[in-house]
C-alpha atoms as a PDB file:
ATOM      1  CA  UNK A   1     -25.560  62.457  46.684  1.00  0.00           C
ATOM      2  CA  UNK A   2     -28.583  65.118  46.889  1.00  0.00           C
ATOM      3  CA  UNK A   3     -25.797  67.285  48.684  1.00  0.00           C
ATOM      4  CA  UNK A   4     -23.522  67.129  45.818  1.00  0.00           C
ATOM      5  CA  UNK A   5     -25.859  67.556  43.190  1.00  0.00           C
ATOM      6  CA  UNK A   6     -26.926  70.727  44.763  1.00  0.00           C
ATOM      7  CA  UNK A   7     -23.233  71.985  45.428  1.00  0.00           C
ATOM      8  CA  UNK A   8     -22.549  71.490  41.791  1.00  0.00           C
ATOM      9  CA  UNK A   9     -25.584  73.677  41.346  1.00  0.00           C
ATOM     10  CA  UNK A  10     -25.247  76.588  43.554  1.00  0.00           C
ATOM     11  CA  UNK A  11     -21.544  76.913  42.488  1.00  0.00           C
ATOM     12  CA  UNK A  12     -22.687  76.448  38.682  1.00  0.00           C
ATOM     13  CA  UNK A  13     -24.964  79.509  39.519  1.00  0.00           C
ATOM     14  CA  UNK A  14     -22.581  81.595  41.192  1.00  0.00           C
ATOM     15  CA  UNK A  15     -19.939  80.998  38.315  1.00  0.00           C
ATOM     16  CA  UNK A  16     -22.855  81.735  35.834  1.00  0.00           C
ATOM     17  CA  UNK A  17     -23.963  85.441  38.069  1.00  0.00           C
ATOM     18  CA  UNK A  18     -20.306  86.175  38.154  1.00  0.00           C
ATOM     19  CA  UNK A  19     -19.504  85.564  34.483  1.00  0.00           C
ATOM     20  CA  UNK A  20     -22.103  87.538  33.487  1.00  0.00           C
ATOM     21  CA  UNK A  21     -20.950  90.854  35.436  1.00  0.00           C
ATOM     22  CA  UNK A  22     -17.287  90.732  35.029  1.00  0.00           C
ATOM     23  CA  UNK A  23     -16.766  88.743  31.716  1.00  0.00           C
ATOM     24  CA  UNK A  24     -20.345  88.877  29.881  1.00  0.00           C
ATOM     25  CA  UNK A  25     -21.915  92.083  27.947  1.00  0.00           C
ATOM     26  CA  UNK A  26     -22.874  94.354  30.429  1.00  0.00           C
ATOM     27  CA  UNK A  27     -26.740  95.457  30.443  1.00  0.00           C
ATOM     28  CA  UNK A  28     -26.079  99.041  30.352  1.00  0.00           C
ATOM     29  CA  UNK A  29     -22.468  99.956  28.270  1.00  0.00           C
ATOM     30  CA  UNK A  30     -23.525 103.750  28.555  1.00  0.00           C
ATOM     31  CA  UNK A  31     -23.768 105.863  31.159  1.00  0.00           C
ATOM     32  CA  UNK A  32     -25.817 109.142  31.844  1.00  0.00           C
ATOM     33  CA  UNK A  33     -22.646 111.133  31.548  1.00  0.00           C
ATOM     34  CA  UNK A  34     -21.732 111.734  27.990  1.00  0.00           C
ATOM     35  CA  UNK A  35     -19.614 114.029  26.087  1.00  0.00           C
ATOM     36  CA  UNK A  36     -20.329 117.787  27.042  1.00  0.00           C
ATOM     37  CA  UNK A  37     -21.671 117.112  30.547  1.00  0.00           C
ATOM     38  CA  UNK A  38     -20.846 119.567  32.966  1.00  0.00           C
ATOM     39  CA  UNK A  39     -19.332 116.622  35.942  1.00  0.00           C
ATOM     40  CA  UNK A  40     -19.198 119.688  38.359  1.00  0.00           C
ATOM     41  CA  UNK A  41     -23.186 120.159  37.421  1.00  0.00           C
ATOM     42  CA  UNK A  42     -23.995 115.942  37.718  1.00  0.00           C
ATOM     43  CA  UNK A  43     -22.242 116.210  40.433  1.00  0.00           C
ATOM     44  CA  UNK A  44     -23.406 118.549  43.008  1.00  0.00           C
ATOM     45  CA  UNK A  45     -22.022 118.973  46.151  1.00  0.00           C
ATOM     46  CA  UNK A  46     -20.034 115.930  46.009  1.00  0.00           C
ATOM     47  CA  UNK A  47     -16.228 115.229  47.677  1.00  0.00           C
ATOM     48  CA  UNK A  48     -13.487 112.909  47.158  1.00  0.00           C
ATOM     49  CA  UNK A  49     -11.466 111.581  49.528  1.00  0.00           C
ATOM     50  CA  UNK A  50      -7.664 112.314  48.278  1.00  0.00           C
ATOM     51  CA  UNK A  51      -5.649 108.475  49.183  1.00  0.00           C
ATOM     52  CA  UNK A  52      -3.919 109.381  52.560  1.00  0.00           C
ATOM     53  CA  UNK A  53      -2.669 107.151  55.401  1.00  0.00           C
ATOM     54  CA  UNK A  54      -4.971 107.268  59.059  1.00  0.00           C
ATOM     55  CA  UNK A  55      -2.257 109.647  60.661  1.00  0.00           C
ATOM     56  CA  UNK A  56      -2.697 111.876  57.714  1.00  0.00           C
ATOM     57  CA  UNK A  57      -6.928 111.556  57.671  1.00  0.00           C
ATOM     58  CA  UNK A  58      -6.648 112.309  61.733  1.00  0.00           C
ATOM     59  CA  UNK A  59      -4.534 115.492  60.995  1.00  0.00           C
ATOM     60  CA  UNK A  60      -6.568 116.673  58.057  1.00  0.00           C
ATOM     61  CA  UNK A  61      -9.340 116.714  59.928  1.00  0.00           C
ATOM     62  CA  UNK A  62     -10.797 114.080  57.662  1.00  0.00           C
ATOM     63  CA  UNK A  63     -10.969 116.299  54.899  1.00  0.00           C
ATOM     64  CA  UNK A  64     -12.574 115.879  51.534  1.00  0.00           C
ATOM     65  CA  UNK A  65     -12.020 117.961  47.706  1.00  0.00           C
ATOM     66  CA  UNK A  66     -15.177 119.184  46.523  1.00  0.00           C
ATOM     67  CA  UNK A  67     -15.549 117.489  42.901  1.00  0.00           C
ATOM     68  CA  UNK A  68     -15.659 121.217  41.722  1.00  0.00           C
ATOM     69  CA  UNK A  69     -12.138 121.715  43.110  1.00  0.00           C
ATOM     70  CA  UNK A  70     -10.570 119.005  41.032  1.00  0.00           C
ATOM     71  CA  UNK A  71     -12.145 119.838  37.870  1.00  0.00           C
ATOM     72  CA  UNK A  72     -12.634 124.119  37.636  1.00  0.00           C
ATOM     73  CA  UNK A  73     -10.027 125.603  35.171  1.00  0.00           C
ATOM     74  CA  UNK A  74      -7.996 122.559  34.845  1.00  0.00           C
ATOM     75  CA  UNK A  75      -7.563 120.283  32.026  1.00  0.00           C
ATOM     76  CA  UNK A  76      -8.077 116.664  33.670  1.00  0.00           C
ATOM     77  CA  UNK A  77      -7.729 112.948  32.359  1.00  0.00           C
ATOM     78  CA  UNK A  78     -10.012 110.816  35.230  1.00  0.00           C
ATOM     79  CA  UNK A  79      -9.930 107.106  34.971  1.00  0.00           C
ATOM     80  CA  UNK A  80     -12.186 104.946  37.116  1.00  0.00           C
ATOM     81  CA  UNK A  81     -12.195 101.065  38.125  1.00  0.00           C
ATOM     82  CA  UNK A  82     -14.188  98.480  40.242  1.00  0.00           C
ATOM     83  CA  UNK A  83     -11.897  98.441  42.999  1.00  0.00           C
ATOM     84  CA  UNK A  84      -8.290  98.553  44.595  1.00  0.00           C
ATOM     85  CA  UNK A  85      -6.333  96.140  44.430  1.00  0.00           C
ATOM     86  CA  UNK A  86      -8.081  93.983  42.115  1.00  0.00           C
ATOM     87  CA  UNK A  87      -6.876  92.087  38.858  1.00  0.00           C
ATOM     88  CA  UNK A  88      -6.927  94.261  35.552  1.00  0.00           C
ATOM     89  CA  UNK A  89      -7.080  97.431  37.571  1.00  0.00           C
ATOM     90  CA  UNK A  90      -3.293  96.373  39.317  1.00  0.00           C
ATOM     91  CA  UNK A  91      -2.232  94.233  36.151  1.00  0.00           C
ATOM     92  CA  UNK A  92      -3.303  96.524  33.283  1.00  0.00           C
ATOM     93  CA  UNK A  93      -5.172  99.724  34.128  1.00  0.00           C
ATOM     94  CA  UNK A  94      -3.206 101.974  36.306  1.00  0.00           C
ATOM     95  CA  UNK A  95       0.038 100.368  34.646  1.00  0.00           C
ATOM     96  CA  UNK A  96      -1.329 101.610  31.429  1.00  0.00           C
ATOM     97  CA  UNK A  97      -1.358 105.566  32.972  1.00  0.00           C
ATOM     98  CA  UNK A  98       1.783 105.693  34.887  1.00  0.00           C
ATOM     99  CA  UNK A  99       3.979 104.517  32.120  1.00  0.00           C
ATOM    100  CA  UNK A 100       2.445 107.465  29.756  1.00  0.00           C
ATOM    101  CA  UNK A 101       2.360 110.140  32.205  1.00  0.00           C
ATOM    102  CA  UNK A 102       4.967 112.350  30.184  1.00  0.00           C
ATOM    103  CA  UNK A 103       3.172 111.805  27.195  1.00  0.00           C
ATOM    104  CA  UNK A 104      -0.099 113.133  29.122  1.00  0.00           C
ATOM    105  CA  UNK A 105       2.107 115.812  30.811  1.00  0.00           C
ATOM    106  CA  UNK A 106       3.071 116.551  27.053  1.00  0.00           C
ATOM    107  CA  UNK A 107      -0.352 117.129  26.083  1.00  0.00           C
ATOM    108  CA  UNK A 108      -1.116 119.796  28.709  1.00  0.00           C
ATOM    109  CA  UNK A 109      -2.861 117.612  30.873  1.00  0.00           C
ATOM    110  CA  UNK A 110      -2.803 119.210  34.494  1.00  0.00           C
ATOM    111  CA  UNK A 111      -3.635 115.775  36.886  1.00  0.00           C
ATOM    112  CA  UNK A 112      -4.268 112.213  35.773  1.00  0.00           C
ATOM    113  CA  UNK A 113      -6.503 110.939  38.310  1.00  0.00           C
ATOM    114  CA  UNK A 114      -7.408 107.234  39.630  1.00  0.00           C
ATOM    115  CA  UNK A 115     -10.923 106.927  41.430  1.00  0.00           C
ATOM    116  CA  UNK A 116     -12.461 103.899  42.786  1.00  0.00           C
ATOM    117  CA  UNK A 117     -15.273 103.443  45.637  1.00  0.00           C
ATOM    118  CA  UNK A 118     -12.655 102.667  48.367  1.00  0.00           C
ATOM    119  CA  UNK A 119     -11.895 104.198  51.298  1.00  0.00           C
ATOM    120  CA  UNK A 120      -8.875 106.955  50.697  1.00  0.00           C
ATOM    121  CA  UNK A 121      -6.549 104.661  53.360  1.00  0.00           C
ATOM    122  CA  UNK A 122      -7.355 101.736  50.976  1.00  0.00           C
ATOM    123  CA  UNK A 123      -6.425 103.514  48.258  1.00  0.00           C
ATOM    124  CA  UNK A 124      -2.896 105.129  49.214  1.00  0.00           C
ATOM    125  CA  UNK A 125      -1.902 101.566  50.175  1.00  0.00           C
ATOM    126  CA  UNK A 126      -2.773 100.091  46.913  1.00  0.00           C
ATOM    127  CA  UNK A 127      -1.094 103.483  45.568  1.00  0.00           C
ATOM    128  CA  UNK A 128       2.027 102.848  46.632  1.00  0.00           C
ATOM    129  CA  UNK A 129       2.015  99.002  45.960  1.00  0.00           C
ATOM    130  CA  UNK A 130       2.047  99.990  42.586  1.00  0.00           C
ATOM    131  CA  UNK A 131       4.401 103.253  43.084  1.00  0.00           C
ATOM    132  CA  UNK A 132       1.756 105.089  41.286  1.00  0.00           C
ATOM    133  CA  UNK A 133       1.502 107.740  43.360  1.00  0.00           C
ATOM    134  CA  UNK A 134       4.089 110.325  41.732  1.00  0.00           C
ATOM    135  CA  UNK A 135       2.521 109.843  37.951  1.00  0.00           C
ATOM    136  CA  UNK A 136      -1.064 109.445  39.183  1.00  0.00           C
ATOM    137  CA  UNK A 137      -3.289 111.253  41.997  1.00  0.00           C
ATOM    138  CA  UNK A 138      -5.706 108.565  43.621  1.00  0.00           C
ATOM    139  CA  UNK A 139      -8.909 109.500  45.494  1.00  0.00           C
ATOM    140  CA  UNK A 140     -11.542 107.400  46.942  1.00  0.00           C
ATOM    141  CA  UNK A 141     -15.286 107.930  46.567  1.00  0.00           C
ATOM    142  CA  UNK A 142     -15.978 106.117  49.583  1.00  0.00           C
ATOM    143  CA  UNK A 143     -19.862 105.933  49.689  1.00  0.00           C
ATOM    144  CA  UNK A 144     -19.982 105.535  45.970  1.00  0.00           C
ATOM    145  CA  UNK A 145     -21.696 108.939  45.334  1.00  0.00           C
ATOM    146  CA  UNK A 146     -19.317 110.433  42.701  1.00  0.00           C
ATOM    147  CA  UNK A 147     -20.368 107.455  40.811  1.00  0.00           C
ATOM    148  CA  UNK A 148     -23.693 107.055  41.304  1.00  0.00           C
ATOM    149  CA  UNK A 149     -24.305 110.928  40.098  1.00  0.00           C
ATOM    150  CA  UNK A 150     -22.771 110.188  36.393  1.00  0.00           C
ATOM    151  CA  UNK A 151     -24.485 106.468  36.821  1.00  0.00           C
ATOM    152  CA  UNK A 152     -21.469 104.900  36.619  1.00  0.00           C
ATOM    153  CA  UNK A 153     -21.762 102.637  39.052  1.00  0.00           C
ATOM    154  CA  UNK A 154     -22.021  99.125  39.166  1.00  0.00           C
ATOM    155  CA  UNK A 155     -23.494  96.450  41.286  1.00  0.00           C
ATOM    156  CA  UNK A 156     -20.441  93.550  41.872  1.00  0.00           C
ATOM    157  CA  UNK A 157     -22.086  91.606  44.797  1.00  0.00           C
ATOM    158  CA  UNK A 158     -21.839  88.839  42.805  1.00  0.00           C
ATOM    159  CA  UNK A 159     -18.157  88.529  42.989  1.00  0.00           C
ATOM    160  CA  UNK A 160     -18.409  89.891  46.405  1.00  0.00           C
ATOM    161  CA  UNK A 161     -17.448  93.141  45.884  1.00  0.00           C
ATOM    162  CA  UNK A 162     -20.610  94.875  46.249  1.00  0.00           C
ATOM    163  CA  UNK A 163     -21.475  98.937  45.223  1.00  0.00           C
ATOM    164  CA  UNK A 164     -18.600  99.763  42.795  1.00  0.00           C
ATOM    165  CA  UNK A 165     -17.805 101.118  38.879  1.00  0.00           C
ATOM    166  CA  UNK A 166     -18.006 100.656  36.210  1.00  0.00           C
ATOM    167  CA  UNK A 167     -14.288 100.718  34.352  1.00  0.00           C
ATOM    168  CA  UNK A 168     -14.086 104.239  31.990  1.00  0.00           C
ATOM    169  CA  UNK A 169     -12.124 107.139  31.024  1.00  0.00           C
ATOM    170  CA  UNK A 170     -12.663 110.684  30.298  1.00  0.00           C
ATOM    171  CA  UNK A 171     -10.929 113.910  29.148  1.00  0.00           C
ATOM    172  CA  UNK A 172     -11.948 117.000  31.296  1.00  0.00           C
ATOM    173  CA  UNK A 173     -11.519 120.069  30.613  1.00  0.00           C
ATOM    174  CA  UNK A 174     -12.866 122.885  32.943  1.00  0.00           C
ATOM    175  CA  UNK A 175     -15.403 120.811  34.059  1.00  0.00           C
ATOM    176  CA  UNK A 176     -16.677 119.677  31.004  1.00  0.00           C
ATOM    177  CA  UNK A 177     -16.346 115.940  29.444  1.00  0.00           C
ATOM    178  CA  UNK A 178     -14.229 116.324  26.191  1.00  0.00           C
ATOM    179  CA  UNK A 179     -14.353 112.165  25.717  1.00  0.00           C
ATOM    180  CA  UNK A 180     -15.855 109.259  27.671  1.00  0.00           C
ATOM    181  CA  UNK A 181     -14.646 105.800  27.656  1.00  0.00           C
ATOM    182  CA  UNK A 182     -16.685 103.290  29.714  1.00  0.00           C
ATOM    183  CA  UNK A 183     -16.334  99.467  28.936  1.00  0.00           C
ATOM    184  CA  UNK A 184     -19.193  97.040  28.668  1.00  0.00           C
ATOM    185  CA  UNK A 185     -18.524  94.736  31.345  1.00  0.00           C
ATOM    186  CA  UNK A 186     -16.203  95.690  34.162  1.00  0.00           C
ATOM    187  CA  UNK A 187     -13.606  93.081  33.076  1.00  0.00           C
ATOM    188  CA  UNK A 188     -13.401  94.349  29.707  1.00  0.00           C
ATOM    189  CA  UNK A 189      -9.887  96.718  28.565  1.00  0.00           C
ATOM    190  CA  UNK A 190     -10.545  98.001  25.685  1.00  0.00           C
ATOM    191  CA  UNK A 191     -11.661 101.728  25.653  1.00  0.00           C
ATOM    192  CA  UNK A 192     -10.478 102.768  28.781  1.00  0.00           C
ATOM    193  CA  UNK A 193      -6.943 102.383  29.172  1.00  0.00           C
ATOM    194  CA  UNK A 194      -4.265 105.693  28.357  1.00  0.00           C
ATOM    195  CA  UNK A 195      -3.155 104.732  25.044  1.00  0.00           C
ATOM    196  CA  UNK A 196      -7.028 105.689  23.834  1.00  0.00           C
ATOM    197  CA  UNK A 197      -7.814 108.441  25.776  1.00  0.00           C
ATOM    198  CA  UNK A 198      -4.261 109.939  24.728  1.00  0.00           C
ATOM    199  CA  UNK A 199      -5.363 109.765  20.653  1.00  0.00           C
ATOM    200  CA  UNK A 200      -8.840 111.604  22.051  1.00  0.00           C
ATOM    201  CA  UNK A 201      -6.408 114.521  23.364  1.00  0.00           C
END
């Protein structure tokens, strides 16, 4: 009976911890990076890991893109989630950019770019699960430390998941944010799928 009782507790808990960081308010809706930060600046010497199978990691030496690569003298919309293969990022999120790639394309927009803190072999698996990959360029930020330097990410241990990010959007251009889009609780899709970000264009 005492067993019970305290099952019905600790999974009470758990729901309660896990409602609160994917479906509740978040504590912090805004991030350090706001509209006219320099990312290449917040960013310092930090790479991304461009989605690639093991063969092609092996032959590349491992390589990585220098955040001031991806940015400099191009006109970029970035979008980033909690994590690969996960529910509103497969169901909703990255839909929401490949079907309005032309109309980005349209707009001038140079690369549409998916990040998450996921390995890059993680990532071109869940890339072409979705046959994304031709619309959308996916790169992992495998330690995290892309998001951590705009404070964007987002502790998920709750629902197992651990270190990720928050969910958001943003128009670069040259470096420099043009518009930010970052929900308040990772679960949330309501600012940061392409149908805003293309009206912010």
């Amino acid at each position: 009976m005492a067993s019970t009782i305290l099952k019905r507790a600790t999974s009470s808990s758990m729901k309660s911890r896990v409602e609160s960081l994917l479906i509740g308010a978040s504590r912090r809706s805004y991030a350090s990076v706001a509209v006219g930060t320099d990312i290449v600046s917040a960013a310092p010497d930090v790479s991304l890991q461009k989605a690639r199978s093991w063969d092609e990691g092996v032959s590349s030496n491992f390589s990585t893109t220098p955040v001031k690569d991806i940015f400099k003298g191009r006109k970029v919309v970035i979008f980033g989630l909690p994590g690969a293969y996960t529910g509103v990022c497969s169901q909703q999120h990255v839909p929401s950019y490949k079907k309005s790639i032309d109309k980005f394309k349209a707009k001038g927009i140079d690369s549409v770019i998916c990040v998450a803190v996921n390995d890059p072999y993680v990532m071109n698996a869940w890339a072409d699960k979705l046959k994304a990959k031709d619309a959308i360029e996916f790169y992992g930020d495998f330690d995290g430390s892309f998001h951590k330097s705009l404070e964007l990410g987002k502790d998920l241990s709750a629902a197992l998941l651990g270190p990720r990010s928050e969910r958001w959007s943003a128009y670069v251009v040259d470096g420099k944010v043009k518009a930010l889009n970052v929900e308040k609780a990772p679960s949330d899709f309501r600012v940061s799928g392409a149908e805003v970000i293309l009206e912010q264009i």
